[in-house]
N, C-alpha and C. Protein backbone atom coordinates (compact mmCIF):
# COMPACT_ATOMS: atom_id res chain seq x y z
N UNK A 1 0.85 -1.18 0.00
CA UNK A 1 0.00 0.00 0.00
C UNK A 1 0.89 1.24 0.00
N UNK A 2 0.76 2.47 -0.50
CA UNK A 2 1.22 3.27 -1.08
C UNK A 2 1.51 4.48 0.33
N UNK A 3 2.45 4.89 0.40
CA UNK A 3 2.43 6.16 1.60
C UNK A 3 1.46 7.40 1.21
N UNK A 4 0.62 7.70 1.46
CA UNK A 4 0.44 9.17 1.24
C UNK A 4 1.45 10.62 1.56
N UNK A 5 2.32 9.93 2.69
CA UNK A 5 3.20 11.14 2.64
C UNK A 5 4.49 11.33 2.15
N UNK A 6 4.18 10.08 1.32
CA UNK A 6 5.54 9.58 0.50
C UNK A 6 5.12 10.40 -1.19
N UNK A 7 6.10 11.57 -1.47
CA UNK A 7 5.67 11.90 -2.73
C UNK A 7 5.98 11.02 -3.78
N UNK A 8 7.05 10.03 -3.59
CA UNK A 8 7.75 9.42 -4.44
C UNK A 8 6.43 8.05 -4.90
N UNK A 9 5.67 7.94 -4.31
CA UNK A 9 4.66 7.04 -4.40
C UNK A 9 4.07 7.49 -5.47
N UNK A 10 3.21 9.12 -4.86
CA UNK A 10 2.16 9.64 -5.43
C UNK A 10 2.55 9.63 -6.92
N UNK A 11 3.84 10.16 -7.13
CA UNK A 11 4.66 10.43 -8.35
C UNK A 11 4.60 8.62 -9.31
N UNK A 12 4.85 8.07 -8.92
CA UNK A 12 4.69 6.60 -9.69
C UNK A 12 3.24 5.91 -9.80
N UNK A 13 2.45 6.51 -9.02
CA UNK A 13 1.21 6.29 -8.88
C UNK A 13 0.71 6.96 -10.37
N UNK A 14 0.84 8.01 -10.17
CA UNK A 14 0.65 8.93 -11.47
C UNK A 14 0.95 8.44 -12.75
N UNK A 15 2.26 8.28 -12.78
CA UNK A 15 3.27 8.07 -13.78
C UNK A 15 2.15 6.25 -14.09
N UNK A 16 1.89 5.48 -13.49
CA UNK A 16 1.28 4.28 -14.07
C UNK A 16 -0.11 4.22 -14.37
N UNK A 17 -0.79 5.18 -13.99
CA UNK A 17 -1.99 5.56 -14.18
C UNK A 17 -2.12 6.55 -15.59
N UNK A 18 -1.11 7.10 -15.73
CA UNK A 18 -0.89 7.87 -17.26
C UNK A 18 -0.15 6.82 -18.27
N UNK A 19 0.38 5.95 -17.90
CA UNK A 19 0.42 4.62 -18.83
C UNK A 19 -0.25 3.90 -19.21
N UNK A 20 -1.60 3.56 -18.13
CA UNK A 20 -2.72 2.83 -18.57
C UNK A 20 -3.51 3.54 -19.37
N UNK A 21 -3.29 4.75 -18.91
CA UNK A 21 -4.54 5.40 -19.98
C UNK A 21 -4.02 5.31 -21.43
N UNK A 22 -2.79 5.58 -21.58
CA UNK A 22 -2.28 5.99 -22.74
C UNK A 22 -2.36 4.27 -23.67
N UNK A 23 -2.41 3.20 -22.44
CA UNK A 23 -2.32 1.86 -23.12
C UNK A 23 -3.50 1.84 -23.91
N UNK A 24 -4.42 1.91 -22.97
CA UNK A 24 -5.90 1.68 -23.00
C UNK A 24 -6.50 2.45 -24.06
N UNK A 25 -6.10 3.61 -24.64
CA UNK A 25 -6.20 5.05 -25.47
C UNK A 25 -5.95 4.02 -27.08
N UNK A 26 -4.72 3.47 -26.83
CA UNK A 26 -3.92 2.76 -28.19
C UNK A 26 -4.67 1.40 -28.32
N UNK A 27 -5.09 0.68 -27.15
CA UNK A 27 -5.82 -0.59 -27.49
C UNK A 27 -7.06 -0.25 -28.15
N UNK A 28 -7.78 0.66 -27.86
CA UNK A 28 -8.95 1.03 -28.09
C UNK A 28 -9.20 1.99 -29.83
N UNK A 29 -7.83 2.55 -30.16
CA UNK A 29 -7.94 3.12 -31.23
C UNK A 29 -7.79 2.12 -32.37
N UNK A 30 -6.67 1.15 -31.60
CA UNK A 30 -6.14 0.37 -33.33
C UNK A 30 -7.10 -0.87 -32.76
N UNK A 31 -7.50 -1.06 -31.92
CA UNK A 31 -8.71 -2.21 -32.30
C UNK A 31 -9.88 -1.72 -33.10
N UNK A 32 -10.84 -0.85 -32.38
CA UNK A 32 -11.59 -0.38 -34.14
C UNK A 32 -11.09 -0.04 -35.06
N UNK A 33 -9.93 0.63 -35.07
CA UNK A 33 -9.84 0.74 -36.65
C UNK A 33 -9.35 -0.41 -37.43
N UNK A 34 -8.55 -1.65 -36.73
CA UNK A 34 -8.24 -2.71 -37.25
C UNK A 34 -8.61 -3.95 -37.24
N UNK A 35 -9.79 -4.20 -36.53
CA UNK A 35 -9.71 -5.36 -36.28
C UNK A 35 -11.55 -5.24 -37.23
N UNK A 36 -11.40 -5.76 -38.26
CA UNK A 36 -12.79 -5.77 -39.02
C UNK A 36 -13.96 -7.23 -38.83
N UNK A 37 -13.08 -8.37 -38.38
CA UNK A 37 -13.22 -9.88 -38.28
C UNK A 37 -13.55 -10.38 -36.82
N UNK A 38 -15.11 -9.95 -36.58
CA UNK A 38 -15.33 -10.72 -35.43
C UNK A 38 -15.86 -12.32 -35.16
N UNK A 39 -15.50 -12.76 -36.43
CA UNK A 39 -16.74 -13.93 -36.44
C UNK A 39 -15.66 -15.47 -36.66
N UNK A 40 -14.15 -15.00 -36.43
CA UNK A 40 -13.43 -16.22 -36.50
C UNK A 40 -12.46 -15.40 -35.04
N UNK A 41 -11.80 -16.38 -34.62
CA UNK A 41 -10.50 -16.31 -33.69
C UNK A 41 -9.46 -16.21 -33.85
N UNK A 42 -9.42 -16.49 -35.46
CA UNK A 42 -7.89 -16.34 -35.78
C UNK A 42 -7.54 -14.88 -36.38
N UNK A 43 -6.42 -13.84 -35.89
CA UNK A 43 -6.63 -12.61 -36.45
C UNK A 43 -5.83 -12.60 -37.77
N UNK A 44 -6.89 -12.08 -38.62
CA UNK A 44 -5.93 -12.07 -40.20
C UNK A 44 -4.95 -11.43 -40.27
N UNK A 45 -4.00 -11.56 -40.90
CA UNK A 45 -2.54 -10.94 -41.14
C UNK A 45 -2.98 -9.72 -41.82
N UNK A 46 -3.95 -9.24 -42.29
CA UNK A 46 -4.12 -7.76 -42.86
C UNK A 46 -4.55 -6.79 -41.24
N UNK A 47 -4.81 -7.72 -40.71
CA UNK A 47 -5.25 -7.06 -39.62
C UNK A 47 -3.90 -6.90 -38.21
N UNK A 48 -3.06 -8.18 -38.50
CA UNK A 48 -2.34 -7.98 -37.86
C UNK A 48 -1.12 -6.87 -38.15
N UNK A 49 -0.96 -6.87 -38.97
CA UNK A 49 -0.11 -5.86 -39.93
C UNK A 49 -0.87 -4.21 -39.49
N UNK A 50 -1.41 -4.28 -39.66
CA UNK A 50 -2.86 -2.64 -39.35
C UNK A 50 -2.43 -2.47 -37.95
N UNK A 51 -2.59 -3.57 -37.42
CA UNK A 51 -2.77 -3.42 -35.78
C UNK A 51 -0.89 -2.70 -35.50
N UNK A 52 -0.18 -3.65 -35.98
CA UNK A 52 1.30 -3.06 -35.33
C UNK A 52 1.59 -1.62 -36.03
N UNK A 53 1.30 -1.38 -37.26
CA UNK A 53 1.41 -0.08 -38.15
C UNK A 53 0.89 1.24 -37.07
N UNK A 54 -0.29 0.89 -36.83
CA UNK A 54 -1.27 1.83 -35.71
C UNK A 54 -0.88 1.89 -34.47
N UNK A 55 -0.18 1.38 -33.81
CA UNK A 55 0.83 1.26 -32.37
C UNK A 55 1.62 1.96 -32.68
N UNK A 56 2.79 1.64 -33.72
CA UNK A 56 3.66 2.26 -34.43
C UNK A 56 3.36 3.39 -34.08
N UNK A 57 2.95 4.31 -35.18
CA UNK A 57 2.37 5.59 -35.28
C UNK A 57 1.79 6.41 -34.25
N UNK A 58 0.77 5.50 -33.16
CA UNK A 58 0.39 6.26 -32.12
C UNK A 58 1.69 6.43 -31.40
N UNK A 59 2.66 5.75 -30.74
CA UNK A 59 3.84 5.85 -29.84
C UNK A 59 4.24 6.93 -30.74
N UNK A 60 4.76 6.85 -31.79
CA UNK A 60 5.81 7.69 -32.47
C UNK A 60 5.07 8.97 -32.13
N UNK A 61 3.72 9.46 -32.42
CA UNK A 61 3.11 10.68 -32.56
C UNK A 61 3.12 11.07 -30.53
N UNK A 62 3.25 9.84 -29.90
CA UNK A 62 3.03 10.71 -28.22
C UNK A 62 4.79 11.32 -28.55
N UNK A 63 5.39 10.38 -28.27
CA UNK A 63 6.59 10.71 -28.33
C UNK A 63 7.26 12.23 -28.68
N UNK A 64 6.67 12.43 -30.24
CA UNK A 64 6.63 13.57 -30.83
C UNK A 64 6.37 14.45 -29.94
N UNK A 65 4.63 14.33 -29.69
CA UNK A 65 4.42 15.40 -29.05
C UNK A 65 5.07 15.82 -27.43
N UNK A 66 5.24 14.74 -26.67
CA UNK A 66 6.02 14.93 -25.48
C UNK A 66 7.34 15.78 -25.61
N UNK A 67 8.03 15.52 -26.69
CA UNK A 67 9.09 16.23 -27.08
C UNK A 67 9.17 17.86 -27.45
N UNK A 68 8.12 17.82 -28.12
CA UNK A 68 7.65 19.70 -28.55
C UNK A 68 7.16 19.94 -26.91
N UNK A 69 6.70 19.35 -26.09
CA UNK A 69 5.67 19.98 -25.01
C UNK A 69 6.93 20.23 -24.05
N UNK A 70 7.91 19.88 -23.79
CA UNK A 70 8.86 19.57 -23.20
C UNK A 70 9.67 20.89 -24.05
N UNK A 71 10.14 20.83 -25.16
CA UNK A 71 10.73 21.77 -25.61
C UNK A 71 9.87 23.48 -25.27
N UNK A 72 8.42 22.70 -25.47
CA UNK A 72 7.85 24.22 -25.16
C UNK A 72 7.95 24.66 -23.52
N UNK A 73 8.07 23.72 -22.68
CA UNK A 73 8.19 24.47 -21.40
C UNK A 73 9.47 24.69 -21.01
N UNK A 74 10.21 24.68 -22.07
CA UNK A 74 12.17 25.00 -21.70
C UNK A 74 11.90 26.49 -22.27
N UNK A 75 11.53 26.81 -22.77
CA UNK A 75 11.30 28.11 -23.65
C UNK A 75 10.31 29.11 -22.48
N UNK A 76 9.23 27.93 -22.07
CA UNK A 76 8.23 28.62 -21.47
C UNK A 76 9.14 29.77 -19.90
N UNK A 77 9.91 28.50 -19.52
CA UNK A 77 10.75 28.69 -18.23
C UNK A 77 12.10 29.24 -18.04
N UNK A 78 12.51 29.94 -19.45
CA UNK A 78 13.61 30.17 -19.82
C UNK A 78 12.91 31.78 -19.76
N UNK A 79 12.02 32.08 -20.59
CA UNK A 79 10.85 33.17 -20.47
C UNK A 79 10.45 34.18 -18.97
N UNK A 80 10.46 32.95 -18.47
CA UNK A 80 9.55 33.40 -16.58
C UNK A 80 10.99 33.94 -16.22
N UNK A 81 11.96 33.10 -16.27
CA UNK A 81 13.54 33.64 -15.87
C UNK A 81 13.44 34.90 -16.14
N UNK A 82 13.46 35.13 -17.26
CA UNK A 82 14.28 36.32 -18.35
C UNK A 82 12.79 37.36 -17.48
N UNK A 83 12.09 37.61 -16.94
CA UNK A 83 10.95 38.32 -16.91
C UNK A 83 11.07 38.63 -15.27
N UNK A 84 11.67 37.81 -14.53
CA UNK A 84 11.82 37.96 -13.21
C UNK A 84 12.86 38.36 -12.97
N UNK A 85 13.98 38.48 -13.78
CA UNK A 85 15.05 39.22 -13.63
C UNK A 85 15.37 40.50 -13.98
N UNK A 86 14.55 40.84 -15.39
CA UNK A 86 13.92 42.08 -15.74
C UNK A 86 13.41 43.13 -14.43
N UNK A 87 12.33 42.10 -13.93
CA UNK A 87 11.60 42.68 -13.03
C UNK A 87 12.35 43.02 -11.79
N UNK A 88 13.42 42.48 -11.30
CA UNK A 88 14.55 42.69 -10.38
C UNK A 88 14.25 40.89 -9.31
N UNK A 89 12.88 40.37 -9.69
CA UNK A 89 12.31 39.55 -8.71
C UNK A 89 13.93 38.30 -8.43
N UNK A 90 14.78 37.98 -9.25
CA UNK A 90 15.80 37.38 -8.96
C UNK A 90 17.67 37.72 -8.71
């Protein structure tokens, strides 16, 4: 069971709870869009192919964007600096 006054918890708590979603986000996108064949068990290779292409692409596109969002708050915080020193606040 998890400390509450342990931040290091709360912080991984987080961090796996924003993994599931993000799992759950990707299971849920490339299964409708790929999976057309509900009426056998075996998954067709057009589908299996669709399915890894669409994983593919979703990771690559978080990735992406984590990277610009990340770049944008180096800029963002590089900004607040340059504005608080202006201001005399540092």
């Amino acid at each position: 069971m998890s400390d509450p006054a342990n931040p290091l918890d709360s912080d991984q708590l987080k961090t796996f709870r924003d993994f599931l979603a993000n799992y759950n986000k990707l299971s849920e996108l490339c299964f409708s869009d790929c999976v057309w064949d509900l009426t056998s068990r075996k998954v067709a290779k057009s589908e299996e192919n669709c399915a890894l292409n669409c994983a593919e692409k979703y990771l690559k596109m978080n990735q992406r964007i984590s990277t610009r969002f990340q770049e944008y708050q180096m800029i963002a915080n590089e900004n607040a600096i340059a504005q608080m020193s202006k201001s005399g606040v540092l």
